[in-house]
PDB file of N, CA and C in Angstrom:
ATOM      1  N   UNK A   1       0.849  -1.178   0.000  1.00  0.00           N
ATOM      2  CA  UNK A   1       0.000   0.000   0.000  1.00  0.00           C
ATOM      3  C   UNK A   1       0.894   1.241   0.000  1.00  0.00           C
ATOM      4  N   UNK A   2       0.515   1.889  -0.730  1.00  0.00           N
ATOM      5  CA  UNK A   2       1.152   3.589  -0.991  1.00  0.00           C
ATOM      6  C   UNK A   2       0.862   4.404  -0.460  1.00  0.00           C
ATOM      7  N   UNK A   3       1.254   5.722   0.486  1.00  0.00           N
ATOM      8  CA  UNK A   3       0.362   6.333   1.068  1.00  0.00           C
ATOM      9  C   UNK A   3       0.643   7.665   0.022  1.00  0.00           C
ATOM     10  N   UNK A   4      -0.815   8.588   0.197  1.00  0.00           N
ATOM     11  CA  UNK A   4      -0.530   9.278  -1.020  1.00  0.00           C
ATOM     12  C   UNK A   4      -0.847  10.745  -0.286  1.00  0.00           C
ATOM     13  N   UNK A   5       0.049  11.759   0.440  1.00  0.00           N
ATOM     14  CA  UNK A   5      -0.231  12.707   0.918  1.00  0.00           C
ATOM     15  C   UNK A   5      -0.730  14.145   0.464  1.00  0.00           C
ATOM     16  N   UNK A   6      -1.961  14.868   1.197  1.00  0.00           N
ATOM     17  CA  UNK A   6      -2.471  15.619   0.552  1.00  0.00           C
ATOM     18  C   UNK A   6      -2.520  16.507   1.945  1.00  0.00           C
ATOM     19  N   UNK A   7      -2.547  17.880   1.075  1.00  0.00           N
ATOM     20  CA  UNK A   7      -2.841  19.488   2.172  1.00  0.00           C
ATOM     21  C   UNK A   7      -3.872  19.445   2.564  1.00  0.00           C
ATOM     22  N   UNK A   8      -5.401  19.063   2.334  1.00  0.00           N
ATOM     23  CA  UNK A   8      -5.930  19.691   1.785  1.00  0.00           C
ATOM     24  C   UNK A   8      -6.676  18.683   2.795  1.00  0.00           C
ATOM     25  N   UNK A   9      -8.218  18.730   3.056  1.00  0.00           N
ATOM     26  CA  UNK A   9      -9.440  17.802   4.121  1.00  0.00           C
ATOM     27  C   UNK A   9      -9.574  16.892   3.380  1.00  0.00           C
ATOM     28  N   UNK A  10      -9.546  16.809   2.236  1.00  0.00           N
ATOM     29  CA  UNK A  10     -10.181  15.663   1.136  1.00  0.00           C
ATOM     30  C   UNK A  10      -9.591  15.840  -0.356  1.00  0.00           C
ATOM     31  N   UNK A  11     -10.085  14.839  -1.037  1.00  0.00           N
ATOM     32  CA  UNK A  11      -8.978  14.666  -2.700  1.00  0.00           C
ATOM     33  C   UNK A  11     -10.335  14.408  -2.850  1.00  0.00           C
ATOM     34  N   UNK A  12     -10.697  14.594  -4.601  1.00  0.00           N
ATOM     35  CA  UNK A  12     -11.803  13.364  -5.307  1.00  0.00           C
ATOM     36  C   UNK A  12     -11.005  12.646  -5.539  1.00  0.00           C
ATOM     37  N   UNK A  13     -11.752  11.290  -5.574  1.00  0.00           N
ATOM     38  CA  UNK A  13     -11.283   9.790  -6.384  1.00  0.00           C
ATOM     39  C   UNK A  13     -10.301  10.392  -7.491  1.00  0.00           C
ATOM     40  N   UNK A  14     -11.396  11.308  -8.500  1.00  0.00           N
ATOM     41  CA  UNK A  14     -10.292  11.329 -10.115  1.00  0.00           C
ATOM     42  C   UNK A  14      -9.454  12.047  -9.612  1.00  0.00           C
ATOM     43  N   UNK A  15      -9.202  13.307  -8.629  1.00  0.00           N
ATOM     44  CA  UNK A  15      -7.682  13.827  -8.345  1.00  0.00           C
ATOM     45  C   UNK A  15      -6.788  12.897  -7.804  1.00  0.00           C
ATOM     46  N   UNK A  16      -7.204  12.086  -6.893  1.00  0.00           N
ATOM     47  CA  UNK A  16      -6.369  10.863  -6.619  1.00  0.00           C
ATOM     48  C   UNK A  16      -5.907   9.903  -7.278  1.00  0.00           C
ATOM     49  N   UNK A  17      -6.825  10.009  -8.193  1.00  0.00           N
ATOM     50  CA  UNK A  17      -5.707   9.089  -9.463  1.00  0.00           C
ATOM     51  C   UNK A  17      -5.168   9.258 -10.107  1.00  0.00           C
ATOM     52  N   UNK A  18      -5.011  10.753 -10.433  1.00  0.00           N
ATOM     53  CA  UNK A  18      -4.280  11.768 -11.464  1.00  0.00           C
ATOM     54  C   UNK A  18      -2.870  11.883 -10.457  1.00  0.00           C
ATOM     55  N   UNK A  19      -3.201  12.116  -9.680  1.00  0.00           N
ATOM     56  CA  UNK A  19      -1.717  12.417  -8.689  1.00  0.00           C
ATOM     57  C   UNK A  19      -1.222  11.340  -8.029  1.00  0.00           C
ATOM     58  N   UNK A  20      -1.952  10.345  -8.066  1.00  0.00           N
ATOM     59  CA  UNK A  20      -0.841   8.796  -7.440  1.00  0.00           C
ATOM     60  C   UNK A  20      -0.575   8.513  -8.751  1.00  0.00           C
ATOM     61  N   UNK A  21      -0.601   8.829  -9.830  1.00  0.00           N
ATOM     62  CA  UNK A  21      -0.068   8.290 -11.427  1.00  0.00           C
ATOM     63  C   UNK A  21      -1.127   6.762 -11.676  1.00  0.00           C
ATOM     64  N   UNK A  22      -1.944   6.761 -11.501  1.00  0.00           N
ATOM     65  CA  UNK A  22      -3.121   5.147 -11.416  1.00  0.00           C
ATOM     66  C   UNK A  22      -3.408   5.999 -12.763  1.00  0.00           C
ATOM     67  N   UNK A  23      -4.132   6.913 -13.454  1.00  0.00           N
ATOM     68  CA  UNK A  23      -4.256   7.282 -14.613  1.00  0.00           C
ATOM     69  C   UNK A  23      -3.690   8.671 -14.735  1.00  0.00           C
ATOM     70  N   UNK A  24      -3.620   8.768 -16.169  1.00  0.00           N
ATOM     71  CA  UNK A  24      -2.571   9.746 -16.859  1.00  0.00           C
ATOM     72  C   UNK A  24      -3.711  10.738 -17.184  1.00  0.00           C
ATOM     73  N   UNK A  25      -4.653  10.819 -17.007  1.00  0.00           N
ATOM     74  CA  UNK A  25      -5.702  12.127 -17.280  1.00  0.00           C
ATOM     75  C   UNK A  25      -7.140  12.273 -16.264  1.00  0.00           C
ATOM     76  N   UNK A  26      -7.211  13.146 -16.343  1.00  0.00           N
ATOM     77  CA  UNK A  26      -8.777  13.271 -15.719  1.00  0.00           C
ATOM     78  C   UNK A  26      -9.785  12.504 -16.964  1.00  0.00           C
ATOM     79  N   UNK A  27      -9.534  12.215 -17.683  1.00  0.00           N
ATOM     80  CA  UNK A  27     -10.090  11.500 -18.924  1.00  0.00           C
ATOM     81  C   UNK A  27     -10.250   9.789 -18.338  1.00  0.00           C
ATOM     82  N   UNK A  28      -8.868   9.399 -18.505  1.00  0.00           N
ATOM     83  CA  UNK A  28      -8.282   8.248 -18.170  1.00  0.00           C
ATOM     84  C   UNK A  28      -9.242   7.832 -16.824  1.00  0.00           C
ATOM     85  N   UNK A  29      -8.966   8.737 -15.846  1.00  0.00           N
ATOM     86  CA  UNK A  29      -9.722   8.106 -14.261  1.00  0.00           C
ATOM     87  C   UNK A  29     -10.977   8.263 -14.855  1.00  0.00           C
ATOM     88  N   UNK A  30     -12.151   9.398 -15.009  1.00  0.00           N
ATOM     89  CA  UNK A  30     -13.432   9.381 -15.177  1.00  0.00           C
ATOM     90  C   UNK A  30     -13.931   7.408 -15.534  1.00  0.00           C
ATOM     91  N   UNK A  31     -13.455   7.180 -17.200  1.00  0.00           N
ATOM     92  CA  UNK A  31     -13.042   6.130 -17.513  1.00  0.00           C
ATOM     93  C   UNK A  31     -13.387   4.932 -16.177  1.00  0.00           C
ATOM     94  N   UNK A  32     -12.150   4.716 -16.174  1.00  0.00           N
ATOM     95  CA  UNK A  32     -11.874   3.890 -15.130  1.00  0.00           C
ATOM     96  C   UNK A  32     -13.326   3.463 -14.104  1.00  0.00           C
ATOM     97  N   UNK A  33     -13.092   4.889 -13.677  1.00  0.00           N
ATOM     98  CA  UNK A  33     -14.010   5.412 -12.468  1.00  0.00           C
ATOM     99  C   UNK A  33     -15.462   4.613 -12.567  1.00  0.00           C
ATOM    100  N   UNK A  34     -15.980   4.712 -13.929  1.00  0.00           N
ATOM    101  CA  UNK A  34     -17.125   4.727 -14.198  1.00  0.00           C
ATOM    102  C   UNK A  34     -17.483   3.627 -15.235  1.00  0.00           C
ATOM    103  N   UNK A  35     -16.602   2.649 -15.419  1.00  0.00           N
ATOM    104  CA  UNK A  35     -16.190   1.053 -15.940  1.00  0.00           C
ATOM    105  C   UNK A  35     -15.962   0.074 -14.482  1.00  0.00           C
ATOM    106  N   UNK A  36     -16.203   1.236 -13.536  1.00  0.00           N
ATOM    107  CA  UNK A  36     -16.295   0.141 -12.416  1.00  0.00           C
ATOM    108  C   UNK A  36     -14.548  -0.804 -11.863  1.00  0.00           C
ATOM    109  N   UNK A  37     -13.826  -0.096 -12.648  1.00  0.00           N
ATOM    110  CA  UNK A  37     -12.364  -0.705 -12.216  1.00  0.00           C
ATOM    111  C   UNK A  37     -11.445  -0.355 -10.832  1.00  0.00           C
ATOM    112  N   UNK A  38     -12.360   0.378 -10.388  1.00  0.00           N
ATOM    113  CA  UNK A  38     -11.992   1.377  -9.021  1.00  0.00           C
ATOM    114  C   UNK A  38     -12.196   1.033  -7.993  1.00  0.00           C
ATOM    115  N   UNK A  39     -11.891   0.646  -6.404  1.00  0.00           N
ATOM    116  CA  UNK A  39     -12.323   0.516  -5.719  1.00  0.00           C
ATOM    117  C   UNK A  39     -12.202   1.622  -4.345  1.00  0.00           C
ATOM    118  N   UNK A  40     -12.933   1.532  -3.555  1.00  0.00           N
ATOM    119  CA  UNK A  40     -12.976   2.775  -2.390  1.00  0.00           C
ATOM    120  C   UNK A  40     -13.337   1.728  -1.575  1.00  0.00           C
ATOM    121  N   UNK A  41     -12.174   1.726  -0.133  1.00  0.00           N
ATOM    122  CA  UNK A  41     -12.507   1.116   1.127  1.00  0.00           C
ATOM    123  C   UNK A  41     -13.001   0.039   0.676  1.00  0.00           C
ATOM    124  N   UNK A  42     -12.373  -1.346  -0.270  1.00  0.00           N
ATOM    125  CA  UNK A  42     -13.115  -2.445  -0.547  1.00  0.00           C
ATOM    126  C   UNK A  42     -14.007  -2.728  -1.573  1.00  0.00           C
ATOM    127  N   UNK A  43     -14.759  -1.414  -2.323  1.00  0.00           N
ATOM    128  CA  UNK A  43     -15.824  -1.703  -2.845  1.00  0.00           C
ATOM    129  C   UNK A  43     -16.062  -0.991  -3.800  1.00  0.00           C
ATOM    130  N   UNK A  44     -16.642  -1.330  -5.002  1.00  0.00           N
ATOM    131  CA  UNK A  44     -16.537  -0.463  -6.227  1.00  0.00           C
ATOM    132  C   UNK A  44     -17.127   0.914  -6.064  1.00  0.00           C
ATOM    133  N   UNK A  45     -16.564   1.983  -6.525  1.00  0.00           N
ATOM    134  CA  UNK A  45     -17.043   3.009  -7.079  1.00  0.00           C
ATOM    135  C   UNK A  45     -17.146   3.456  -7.914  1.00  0.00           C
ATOM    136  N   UNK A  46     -18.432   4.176  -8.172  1.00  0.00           N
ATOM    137  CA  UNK A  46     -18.394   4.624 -10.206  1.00  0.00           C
ATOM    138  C   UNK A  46     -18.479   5.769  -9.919  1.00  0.00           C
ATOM    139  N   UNK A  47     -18.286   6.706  -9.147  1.00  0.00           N
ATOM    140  CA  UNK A  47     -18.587   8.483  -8.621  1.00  0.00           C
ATOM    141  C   UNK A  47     -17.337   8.817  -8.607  1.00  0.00           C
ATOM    142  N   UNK A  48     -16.789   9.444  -9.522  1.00  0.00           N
ATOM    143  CA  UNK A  48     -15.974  10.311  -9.809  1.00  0.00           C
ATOM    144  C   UNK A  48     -15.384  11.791  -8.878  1.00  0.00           C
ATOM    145  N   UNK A  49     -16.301  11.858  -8.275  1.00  0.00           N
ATOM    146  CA  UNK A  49     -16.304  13.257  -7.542  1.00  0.00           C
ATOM    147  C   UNK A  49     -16.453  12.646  -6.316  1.00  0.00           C
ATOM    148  N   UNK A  50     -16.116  11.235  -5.609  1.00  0.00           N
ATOM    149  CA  UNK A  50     -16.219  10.830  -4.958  1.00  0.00           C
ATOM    150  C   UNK A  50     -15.242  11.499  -3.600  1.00  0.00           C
ATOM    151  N   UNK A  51     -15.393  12.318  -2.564  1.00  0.00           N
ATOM    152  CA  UNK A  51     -14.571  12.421  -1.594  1.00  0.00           C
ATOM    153  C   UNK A  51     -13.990  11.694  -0.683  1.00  0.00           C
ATOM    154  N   UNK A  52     -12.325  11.451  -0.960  1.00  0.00           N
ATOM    155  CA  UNK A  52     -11.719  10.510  -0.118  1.00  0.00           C
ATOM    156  C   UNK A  52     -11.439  11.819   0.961  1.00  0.00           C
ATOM    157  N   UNK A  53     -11.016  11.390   2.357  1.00  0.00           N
ATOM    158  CA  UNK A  53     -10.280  11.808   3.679  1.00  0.00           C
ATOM    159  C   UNK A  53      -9.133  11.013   4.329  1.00  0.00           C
ATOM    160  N   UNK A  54      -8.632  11.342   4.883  1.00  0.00           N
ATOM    161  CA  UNK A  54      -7.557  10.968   5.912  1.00  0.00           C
ATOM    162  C   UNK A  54      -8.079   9.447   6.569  1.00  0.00           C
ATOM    163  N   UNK A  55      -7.474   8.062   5.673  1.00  0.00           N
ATOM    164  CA  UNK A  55      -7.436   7.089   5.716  1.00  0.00           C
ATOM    165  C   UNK A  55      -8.049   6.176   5.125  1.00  0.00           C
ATOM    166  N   UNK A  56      -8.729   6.604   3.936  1.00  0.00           N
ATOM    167  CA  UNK A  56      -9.167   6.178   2.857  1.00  0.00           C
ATOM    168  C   UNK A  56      -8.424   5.575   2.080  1.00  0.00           C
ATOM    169  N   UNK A  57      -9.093   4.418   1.450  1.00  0.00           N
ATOM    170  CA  UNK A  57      -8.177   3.331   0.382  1.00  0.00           C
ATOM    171  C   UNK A  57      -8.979   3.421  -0.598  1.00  0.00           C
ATOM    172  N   UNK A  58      -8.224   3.698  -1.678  1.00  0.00           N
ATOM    173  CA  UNK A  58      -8.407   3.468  -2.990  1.00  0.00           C
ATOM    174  C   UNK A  58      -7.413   2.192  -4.069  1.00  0.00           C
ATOM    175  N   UNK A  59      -8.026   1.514  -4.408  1.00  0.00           N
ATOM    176  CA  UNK A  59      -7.214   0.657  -5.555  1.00  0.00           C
ATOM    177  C   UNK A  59      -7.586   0.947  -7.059  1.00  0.00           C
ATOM    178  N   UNK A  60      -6.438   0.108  -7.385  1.00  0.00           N
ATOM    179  CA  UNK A  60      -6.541   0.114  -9.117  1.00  0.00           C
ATOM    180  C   UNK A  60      -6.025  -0.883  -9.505  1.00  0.00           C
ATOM    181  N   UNK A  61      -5.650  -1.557 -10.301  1.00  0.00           N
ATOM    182  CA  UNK A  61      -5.248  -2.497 -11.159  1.00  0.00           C
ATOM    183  C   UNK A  61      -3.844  -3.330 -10.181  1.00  0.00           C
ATOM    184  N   UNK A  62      -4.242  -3.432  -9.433  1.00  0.00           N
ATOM    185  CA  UNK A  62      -3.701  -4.534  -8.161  1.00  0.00           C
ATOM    186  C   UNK A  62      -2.787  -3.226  -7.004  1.00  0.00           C
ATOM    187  N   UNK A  63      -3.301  -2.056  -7.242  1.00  0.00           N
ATOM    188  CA  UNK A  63      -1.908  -1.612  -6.408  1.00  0.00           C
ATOM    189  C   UNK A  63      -3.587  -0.892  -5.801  1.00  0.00           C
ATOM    190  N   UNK A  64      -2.727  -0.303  -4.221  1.00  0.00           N
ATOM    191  CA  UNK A  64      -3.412   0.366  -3.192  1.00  0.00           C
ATOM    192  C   UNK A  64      -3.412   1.680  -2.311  1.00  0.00           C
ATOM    193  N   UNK A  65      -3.950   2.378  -2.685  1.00  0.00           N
ATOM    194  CA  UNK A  65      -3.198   3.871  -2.067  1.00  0.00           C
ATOM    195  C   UNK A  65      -4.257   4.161  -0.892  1.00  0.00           C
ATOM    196  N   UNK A  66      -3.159   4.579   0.042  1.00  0.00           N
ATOM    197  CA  UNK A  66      -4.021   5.828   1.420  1.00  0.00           C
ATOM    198  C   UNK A  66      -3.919   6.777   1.294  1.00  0.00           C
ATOM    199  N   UNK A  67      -4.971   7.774   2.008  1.00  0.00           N
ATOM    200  CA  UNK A  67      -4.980   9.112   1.698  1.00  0.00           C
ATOM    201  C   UNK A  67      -4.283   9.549   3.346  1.00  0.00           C
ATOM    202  N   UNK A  68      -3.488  10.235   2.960  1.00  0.00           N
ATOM    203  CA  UNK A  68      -2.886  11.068   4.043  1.00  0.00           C
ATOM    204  C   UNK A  68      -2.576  12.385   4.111  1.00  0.00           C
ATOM    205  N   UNK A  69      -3.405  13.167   4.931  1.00  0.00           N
ATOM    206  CA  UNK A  69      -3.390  14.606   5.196  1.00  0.00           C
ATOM    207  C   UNK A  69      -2.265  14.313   6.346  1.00  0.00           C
ATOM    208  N   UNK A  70      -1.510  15.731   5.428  1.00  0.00           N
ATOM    209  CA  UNK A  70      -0.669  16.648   6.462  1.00  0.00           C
ATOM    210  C   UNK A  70      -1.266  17.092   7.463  1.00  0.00           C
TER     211      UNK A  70
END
């Protein structure tokens, strides 16, 4: 698992995948996002604008990221 640190109270899903490198565009994640290849805390998500926080898991194509506020 990767932890993926952010300033900020919360990331969306697609900024979180744009900035852990899981996809190469806000294009690419939407995609993803919404083909159901995504998971949040275990379980698919297709919401794009989905708000992760401080200890949230997101996966992708076998790898796993946490969200970690500064």
């Amino acid at each position: 698992m990767k932890d993926l640190e952010i300033s900020t109270e919360y990331i969306t899903l697609g900024q979180a995948m744009k900035l852990s490198g899981a996809a190469s565009s806000g294009f690419e994640a939407k995609a993803l996002i919404q083909e159901g290849e995504v998971t949040v805390n275990g379980e698919v998500d297709t919401h794009r604008g989905k708000k992760l926080h401080d200890g949230d898991v997101f996966g992708y194509d076998g790898e796993t990221y946490r969200i970690a506020c500064k």
